[in-house]
Protein backbone atom coordinates (compact mmCIF):
# COMPACT_ATOMS: atom_id res chain seq x y z
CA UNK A 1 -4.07 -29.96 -37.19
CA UNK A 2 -1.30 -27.43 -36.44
CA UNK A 3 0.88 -25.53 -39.07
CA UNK A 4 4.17 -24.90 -39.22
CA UNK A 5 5.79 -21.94 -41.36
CA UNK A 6 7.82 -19.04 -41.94
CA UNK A 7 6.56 -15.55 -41.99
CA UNK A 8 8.44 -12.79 -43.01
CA UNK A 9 7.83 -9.31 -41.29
CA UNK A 10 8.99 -5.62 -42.17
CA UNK A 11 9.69 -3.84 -38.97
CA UNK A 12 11.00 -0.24 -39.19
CA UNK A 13 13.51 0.94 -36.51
CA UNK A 14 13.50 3.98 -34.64
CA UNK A 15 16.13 6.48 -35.00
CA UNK A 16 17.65 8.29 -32.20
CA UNK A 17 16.26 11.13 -34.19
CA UNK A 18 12.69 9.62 -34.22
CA UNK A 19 12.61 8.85 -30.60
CA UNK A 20 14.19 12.09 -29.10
CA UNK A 21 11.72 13.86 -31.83
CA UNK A 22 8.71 12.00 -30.13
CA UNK A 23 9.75 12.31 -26.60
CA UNK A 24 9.81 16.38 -27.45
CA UNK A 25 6.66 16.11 -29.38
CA UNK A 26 4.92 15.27 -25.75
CA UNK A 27 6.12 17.81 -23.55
CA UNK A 28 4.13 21.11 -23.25
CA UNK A 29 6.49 24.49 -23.52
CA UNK A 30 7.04 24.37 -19.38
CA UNK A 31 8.24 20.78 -19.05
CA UNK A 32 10.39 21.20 -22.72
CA UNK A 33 12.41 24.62 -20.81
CA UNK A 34 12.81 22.25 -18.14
CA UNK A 35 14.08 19.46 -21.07
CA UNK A 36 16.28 21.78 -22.42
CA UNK A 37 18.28 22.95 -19.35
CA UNK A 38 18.67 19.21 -17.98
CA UNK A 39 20.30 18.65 -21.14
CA UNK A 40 22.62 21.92 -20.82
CA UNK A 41 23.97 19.90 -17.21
CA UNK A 42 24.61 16.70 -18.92
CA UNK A 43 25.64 17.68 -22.30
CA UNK A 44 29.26 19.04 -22.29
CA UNK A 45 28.90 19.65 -26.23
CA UNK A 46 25.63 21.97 -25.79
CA UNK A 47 26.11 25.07 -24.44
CA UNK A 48 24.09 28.51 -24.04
CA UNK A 49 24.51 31.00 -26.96
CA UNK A 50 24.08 34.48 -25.37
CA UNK A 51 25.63 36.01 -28.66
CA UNK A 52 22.19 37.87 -30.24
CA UNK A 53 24.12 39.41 -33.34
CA UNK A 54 23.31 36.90 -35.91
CA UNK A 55 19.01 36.97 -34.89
CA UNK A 56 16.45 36.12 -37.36
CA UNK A 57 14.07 38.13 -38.24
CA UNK A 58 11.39 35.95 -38.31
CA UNK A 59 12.74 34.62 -35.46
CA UNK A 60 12.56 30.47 -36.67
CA UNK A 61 15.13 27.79 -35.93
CA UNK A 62 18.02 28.34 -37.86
CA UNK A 63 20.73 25.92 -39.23
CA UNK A 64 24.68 26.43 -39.23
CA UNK A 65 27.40 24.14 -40.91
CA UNK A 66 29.97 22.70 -38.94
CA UNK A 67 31.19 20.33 -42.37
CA UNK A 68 34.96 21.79 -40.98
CA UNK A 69 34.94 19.24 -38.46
CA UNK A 70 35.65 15.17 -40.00
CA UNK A 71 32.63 12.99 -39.14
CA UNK A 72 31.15 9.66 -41.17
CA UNK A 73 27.40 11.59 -40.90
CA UNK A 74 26.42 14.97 -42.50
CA UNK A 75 25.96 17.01 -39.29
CA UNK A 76 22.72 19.69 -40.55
CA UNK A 77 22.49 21.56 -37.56
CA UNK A 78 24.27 22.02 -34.29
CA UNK A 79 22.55 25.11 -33.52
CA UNK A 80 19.07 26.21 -32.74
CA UNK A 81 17.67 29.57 -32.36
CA UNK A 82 14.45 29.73 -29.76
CA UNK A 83 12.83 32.72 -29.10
CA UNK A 84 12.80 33.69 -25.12
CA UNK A 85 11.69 36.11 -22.95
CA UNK A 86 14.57 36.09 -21.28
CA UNK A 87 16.63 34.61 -18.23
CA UNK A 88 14.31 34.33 -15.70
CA UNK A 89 13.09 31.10 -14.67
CA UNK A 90 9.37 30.39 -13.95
CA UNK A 91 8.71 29.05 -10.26
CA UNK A 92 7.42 25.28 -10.81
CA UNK A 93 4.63 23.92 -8.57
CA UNK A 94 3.50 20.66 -6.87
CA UNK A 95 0.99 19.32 -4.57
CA UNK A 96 3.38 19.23 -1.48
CA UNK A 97 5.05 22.41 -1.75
CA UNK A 98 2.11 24.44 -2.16
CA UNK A 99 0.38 22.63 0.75
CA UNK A 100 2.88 22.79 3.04
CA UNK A 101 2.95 26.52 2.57
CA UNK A 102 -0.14 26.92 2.53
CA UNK A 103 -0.52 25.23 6.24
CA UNK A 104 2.54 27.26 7.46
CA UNK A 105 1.05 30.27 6.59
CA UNK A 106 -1.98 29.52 8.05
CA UNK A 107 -0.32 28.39 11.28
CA UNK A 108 1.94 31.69 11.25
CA UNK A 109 -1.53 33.73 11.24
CA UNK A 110 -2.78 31.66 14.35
CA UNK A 111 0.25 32.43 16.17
CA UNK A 112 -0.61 36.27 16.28
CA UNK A 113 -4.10 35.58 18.15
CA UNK A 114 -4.23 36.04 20.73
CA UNK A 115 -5.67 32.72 22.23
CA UNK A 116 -5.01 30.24 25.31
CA UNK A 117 -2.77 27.48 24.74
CA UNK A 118 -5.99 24.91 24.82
CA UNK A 119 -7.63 27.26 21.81
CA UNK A 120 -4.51 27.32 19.66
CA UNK A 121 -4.02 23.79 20.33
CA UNK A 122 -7.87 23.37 18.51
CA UNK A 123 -7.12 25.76 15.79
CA UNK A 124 -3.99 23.79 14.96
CA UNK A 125 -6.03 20.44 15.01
CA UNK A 126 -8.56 21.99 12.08
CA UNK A 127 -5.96 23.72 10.20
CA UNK A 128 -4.40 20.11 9.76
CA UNK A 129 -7.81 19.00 8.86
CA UNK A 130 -8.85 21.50 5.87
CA UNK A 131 -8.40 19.56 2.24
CA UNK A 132 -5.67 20.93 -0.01
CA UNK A 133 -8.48 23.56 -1.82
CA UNK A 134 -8.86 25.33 1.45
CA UNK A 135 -12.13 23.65 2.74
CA UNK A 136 -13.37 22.30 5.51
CA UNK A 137 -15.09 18.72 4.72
CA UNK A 138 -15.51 17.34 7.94
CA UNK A 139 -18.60 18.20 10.22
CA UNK A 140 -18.22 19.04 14.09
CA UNK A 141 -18.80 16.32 15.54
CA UNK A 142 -15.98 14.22 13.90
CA UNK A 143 -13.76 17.06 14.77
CA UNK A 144 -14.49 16.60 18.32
CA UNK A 145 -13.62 13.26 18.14
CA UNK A 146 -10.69 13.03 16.36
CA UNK A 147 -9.31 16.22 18.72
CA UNK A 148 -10.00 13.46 22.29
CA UNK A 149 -8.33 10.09 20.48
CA UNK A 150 -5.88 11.84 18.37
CA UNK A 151 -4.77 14.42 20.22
CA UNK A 152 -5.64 14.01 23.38
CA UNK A 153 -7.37 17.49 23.61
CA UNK A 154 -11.27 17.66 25.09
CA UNK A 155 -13.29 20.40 23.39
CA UNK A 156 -17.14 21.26 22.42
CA UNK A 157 -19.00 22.30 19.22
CA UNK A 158 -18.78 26.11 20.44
CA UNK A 159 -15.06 25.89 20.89
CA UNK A 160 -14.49 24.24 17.78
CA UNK A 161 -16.99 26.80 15.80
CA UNK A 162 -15.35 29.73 17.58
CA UNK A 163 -11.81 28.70 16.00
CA UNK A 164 -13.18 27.71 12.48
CA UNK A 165 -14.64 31.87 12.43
CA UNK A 166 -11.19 32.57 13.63
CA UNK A 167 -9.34 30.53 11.03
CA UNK A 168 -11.98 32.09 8.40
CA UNK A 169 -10.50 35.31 9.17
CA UNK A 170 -7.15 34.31 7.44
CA UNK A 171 -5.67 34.87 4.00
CA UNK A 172 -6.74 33.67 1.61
CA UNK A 173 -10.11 34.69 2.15
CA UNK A 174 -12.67 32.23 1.56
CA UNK A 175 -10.35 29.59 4.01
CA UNK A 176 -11.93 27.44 6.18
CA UNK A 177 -14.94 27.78 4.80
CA UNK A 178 -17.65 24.35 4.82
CA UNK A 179 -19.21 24.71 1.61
CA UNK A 180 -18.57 26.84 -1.72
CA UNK A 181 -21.14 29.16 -1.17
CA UNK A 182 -19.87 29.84 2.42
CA UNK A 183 -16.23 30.44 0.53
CA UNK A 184 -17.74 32.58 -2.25
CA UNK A 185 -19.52 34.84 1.37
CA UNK A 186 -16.67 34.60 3.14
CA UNK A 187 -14.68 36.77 0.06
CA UNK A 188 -17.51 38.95 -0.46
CA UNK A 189 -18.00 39.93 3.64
CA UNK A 190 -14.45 41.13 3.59
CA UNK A 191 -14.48 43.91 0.78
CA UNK A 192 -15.95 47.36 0.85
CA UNK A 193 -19.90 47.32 0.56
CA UNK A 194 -20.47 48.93 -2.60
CA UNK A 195 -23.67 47.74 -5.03
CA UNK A 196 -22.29 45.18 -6.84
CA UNK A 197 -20.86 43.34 -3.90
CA UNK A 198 -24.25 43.72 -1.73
CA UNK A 199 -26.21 42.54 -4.50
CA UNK A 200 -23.27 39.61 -5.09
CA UNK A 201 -24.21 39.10 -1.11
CA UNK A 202 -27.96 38.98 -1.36
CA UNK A 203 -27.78 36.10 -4.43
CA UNK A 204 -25.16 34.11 -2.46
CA UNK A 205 -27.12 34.32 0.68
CA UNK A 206 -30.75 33.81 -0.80
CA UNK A 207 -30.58 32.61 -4.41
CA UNK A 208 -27.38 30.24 -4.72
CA UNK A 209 -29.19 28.07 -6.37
CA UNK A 210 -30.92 29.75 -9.05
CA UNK A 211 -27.38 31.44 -9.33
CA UNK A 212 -25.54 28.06 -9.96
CA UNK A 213 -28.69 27.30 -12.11
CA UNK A 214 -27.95 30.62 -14.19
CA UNK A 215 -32.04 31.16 -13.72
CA UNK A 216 -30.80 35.01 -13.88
CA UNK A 217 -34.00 36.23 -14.75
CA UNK A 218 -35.74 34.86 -12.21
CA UNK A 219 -33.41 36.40 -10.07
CA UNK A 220 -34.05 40.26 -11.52
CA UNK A 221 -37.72 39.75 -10.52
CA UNK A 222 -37.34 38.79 -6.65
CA UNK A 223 -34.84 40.92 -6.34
CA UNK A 224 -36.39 43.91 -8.08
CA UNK A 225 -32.94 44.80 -9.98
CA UNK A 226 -32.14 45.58 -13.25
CA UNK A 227 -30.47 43.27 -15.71
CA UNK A 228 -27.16 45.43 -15.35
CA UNK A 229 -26.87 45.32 -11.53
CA UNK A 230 -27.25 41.61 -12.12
CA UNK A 231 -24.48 41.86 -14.88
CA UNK A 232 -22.35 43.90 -12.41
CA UNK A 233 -23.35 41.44 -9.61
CA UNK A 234 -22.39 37.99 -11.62
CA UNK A 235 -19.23 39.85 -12.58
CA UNK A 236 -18.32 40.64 -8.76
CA UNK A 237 -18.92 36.84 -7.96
CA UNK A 238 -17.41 35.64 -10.77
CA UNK A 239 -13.79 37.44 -9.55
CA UNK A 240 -14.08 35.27 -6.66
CA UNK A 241 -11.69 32.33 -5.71
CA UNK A 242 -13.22 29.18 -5.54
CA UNK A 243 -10.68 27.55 -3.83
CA UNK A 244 -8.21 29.43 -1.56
CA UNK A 245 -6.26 26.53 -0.86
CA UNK A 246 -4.57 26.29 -4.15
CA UNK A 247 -5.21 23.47 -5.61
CA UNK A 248 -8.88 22.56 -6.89
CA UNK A 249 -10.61 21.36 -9.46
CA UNK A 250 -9.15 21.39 -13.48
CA UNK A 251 -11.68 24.75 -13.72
CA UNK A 252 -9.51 26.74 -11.11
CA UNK A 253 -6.39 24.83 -10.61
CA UNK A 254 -3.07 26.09 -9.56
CA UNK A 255 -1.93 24.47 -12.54
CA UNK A 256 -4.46 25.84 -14.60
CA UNK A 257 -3.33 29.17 -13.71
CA UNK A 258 0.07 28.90 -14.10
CA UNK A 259 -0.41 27.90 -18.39
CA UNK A 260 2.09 28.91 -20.60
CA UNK A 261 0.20 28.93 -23.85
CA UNK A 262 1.98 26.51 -26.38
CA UNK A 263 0.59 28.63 -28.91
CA UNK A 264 -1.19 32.49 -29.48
CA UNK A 265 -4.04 32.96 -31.98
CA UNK A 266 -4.83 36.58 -32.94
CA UNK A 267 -7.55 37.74 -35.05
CA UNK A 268 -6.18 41.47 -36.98
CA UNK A 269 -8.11 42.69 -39.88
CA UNK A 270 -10.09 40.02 -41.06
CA UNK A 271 -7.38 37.45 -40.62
CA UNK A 272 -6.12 34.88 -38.03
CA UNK A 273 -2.44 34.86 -37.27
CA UNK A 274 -0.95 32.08 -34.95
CA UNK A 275 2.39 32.86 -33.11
CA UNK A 276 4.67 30.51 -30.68
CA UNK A 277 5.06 32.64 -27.84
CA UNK A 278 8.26 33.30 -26.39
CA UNK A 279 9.37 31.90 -23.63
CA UNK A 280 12.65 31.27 -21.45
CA UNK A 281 14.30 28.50 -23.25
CA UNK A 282 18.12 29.36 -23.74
CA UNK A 283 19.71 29.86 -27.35
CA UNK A 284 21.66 26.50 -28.37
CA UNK A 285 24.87 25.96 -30.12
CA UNK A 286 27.63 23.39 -29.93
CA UNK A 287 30.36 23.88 -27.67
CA UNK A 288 33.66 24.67 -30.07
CA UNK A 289 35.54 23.63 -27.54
CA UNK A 290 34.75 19.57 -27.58
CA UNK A 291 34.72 20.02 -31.33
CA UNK A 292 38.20 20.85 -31.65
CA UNK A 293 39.11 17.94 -29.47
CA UNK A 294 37.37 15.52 -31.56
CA UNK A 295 39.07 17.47 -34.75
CA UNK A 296 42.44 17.25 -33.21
CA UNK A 297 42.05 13.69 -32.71
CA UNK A 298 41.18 12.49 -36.02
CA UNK A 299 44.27 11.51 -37.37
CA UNK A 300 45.47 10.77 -34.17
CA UNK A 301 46.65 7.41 -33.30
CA UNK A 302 47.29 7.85 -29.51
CA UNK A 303 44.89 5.84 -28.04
CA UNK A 304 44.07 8.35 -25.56
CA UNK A 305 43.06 10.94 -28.19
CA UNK A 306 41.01 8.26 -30.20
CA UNK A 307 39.09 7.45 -26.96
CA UNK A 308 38.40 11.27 -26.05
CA UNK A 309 37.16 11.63 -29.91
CA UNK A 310 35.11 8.51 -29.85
CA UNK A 311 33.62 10.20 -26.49
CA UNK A 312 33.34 13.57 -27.83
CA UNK A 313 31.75 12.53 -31.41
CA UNK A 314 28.95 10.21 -29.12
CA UNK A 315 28.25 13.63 -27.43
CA UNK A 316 28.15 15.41 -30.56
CA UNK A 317 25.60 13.38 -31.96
CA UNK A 318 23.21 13.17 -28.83
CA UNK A 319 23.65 17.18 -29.41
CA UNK A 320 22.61 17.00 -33.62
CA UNK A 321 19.66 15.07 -32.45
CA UNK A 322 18.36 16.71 -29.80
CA UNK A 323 18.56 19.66 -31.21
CA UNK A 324 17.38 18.79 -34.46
CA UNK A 325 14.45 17.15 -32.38
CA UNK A 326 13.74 20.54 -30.66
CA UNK A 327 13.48 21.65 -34.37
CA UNK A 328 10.87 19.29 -35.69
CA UNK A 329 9.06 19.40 -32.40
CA UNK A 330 8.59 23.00 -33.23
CA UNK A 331 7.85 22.56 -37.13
CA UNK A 332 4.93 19.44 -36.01
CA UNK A 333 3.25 21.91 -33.40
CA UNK A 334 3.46 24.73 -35.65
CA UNK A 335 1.96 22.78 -38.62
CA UNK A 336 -0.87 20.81 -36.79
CA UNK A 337 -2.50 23.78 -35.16
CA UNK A 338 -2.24 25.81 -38.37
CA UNK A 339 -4.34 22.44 -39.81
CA UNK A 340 -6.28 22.79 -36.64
CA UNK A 341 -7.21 26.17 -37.17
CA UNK A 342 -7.81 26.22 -41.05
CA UNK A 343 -10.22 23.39 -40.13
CA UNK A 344 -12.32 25.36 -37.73
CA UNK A 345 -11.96 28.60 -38.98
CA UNK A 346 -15.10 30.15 -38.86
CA UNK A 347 -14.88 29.21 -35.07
CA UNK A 348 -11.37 30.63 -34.34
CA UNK A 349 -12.81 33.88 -35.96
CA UNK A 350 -15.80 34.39 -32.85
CA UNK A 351 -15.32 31.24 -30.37
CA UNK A 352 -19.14 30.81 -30.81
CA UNK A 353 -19.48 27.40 -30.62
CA UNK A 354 -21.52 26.56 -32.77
CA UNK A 355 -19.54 27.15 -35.72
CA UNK A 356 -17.58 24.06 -34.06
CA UNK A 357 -17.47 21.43 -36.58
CA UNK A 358 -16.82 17.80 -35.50
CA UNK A 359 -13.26 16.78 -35.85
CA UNK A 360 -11.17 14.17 -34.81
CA UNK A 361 -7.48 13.48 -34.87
CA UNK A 362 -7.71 11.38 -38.15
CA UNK A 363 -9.09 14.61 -39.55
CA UNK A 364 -5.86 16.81 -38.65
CA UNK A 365 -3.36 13.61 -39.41
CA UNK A 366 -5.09 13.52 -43.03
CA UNK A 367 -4.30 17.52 -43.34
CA UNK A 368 -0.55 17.51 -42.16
CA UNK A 369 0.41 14.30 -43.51
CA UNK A 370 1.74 12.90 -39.52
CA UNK A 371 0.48 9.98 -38.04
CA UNK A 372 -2.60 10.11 -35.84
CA UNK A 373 -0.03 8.74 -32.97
CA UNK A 374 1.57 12.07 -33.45
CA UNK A 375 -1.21 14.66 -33.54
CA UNK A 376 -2.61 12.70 -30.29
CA UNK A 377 1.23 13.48 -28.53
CA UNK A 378 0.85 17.27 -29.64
CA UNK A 379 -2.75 17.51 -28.93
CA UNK A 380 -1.73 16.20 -25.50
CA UNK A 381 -1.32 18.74 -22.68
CA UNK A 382 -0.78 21.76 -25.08
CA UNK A 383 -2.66 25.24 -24.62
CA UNK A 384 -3.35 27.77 -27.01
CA UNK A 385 -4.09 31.89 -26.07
CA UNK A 386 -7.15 33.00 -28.20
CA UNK A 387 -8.92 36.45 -28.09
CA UNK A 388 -11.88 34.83 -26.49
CA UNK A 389 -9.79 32.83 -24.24
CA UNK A 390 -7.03 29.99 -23.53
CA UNK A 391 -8.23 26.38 -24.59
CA UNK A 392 -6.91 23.19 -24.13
CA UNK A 393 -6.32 21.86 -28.07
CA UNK A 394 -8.22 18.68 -27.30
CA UNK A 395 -11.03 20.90 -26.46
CA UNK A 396 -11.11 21.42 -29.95
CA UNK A 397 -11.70 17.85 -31.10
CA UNK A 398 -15.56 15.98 -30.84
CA UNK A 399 -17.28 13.59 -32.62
CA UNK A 400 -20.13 14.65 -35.09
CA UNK A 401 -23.96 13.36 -35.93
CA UNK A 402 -26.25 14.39 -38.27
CA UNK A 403 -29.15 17.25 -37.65
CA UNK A 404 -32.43 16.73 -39.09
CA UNK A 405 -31.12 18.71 -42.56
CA UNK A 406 -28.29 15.86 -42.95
CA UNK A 407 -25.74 18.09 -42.04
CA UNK A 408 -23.06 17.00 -39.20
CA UNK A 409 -23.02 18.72 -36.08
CA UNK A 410 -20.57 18.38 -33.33
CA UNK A 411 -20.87 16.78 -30.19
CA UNK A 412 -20.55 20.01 -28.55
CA UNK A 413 -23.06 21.58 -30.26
CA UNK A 414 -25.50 18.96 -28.73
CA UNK A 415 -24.25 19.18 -25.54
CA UNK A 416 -24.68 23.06 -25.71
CA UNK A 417 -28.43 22.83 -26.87
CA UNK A 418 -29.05 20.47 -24.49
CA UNK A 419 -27.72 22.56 -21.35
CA UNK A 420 -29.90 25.12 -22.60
CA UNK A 421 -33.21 23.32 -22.64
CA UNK A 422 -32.26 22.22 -19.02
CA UNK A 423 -31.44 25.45 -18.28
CA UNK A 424 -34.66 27.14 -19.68
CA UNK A 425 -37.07 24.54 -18.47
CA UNK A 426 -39.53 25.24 -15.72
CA UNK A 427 -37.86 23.99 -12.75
CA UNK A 428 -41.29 22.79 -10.93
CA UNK A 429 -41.79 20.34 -14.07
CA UNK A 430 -38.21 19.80 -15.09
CA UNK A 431 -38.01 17.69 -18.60
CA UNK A 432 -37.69 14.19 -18.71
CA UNK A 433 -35.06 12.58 -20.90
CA UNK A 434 -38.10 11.59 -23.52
CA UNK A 435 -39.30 15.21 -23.58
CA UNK A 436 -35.19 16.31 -24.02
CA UNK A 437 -35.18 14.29 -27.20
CA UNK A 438 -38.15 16.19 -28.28
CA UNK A 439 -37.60 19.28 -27.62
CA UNK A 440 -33.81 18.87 -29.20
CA UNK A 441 -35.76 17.10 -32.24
CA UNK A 442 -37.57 20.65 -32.34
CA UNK A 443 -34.22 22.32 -32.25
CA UNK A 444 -33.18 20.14 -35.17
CA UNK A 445 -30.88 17.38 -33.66
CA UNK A 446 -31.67 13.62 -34.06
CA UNK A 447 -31.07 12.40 -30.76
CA UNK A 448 -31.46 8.88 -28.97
CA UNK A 449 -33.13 8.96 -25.44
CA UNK A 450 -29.88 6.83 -24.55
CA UNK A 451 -27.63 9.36 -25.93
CA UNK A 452 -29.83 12.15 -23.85
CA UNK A 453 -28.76 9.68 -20.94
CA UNK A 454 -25.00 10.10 -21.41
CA UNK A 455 -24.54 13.53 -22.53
CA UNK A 456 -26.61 14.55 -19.53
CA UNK A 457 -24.67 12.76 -16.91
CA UNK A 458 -21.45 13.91 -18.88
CA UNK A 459 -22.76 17.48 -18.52
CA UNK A 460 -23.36 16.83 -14.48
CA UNK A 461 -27.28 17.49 -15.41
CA UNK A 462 -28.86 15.46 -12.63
CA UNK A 463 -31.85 13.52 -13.75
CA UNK A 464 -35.32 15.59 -14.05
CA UNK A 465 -36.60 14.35 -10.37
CA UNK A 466 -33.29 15.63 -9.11
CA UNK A 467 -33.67 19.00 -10.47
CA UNK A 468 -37.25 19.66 -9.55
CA UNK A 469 -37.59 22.69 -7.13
CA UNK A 470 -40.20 24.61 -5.07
């Protein structure tokens, strides 16, 4: 039988305020300088305050009265002090620009060989066909191929091969190359032969895998070196790009490298002090100018004047609230890492990971008082500059279990102590998940085979039969 009634909801509104506040809350510092100056264009009230007489010492947002000019709403801030490095602008990046450089340059190397129209013709053909990291994915034969139906030009798997080693010979070193270890070789041919970089050659060329496997040790003993040559060695290899093309994988990204830290974390006598780095996002302040107009008309009654203060006072209060909004965007990010860092203390101290505890954003939202909605937005694509590093915050946040003592342990943790039983396990009987679980129960983690299952293929740890070698 259906029902018919009224129900009576409470919905709460959105200010301008709120929204503008939220869409700020989202962006990381790069996109928010970017925010910022887009607003300067279309905002004839906002301008650029290069006056630096009236700075702050401690350098926060600061607040200035403008109750002079008549408006219906208390205005609390038309200004808003940012600290900046200065005026010059940082070059942005995306996936087309950077390839499309990349490929000229390479093309602008090939056109000082020396080479027959037929050969540059082929070394064209592969330049167009490396990926946008710098590699070469595609075997010989396909090559061949595509060069007869594509572009009409016959070659031969020594032709080709000749003007891959010729393209290889390019900057960035490392291009061209078919494989990572061939890229990491490539690098390591081209510098001066000293001990590090031979014994950087020899692993590459003869133990890449128990490199990549970190079986270091192993390592020492066929080689015959000592555990600092292999120190100096990994160090050498380590340097190395992985990627020449630009952009690669989240590890090595273009993007990765071009961070601007939302946030810096130093550790000075015994205590941890977090900073918001400077960064080049202009000084605001309302434009006196528009405010006078919108003064001037007040008591007007010329039509005219009414509709140039009824413009003017819509601009002035996109201008409170955006700026205000730039202010408790900075107050939220300021106050949720602090929470973020009081929580895991005893980790921002070392960076040893195991003094990770499990938290999640409930945990944080309960400690600042925002809504979980709102630690997720600052959590999202914000950086902060340690002294053991630069971390994503959501790096930060796991889930927890219990050990065999009760006590709760982050995901993490796990994750860490099982790498290292993969890593330490005798390759020609690599574990099985059952014998993971035990050997983590020894460790003192109360583990599910079908949690083994997951954090393994979330770690990329191939399954045991997979990992057996020789």
């Amino acid at each position: 039988m259906l029902k018919q009634g009224l129900e009576l909801k409470q919905t709460q509104k959105l200010s301008p305020l709120q929204i503008q506040t939220i869409k700020l809350i989202e962006l990381p510092t790069q996109e928010l300088e970017q925010r910022i100056r887009k607003e300067l264009e279309e905002n004839p009230v906002l301008e650029e305050n290069t006056s630096k007489d009236d700075e702050d010492e401690d350098n926060a947002p600061r607040e200035v009265s403008l109750s002079e000019y008549k408006d219906d709403d208390p205005i609390p801030s038309y200004k808003l002090k940012v600290n900046n490095y200065g005026k010059d602008e940082r070059p942005q990046y995306n996936t087309f620009s950077v390839k499309e450089s990349f490929t000229q340059s390479l093309m602008e190397q090939l056109g000082f060989r020396n080479l027959t129209e037929h050969q540059h013709a082929v070394a064209a053909f592969i330049i167009g066909s490396l990926d946008d990291d710098g590699y070469l994915r595609r075997d010989t034969d396909s090559l061949i191929d595509d060069l007869a139906f594509r572009a009409g030009i016959e070659s031969d798997e020594k032709e080709v091969d000749d003007m891959l080693h010729v393209i290889q010979e390019f900057d960035p070193p490392g291009v061209g190359a078919r494989d990572l270890r061939e890229c990491l070789l490539l690098q390591i041919n081209g510098m001066k032969q000293t001990p590090d970089v031979v014994n950087a050659k020899k692993i590459l060329t003869n133990y890449f895998t128990e490199f990549t496997s970190k079986h270091y040790n192993k390592i020492i003993a066929r080689m015959g070196i000592s555990e600092a040559d292999m120190k100096a060695a990994i160090a050498r290899i380590l340097k190395l790009n992985p990627a020449p093309g630009g952009q690669i994988d989240d590890s090595y990204s273009e993007q990765a490298q071009q961070i601007v830290p939302d946030f810096v974390l130093t550790y000075e006598n015994g205590e941890l002090k977090l900073t918001m780095p400077r960064f080049s996002i202009p000084e605001l302040k309302v434009n006196r100018k528009y405010a006078d107009i919108l003064m001037d008309a007040a008591n007007s009654s010329e039509r005219d004047k009414k509709e140039a203060a009824a413009f003017v006072k819509k601009k002035l209060d996109s201008a409170k609230w955006f700026v205000e909004a730039i202010k408790q965007r900075h107050n939220t990010l300021q106050s949720t890492m602090q929470a973020i860092i009081d929580y895991q203390h005893d980790y921002f101290v070392d960076g040893d990971e195991s003094h990770l505890k499990p938290m999640v954003l409930k945990d944080i939202a309960e400690r600042t008082g925002f809504d979980i909605s709102t630690i997720s937005r600052v959590v999202n694509s914000k950086y902060i500059e340690t002294h053991f590093g630069i971390y994503s915050l959501k790096y930060f946040f796991s889930e927890g279990m219990e050990n065999a003592e009760g006590e709760e342990v982050s995901t993490r943790e796990l994750k860490k102590a099982l790498q290292e039983c993969v890593d330490s396990e005798d390759k020609r009987n690599p574990l099985t998940d059952d014998q993971l679980v035990t050997e983590l129960g020894r460790k003192g983690y109360k583990v599910a085979r079908r949690t083994i299952a997951k954090y393994r293929d979330q770690l990329n740890i191939p399954k045991a039969r997979m990992r057996r070698e020789l």
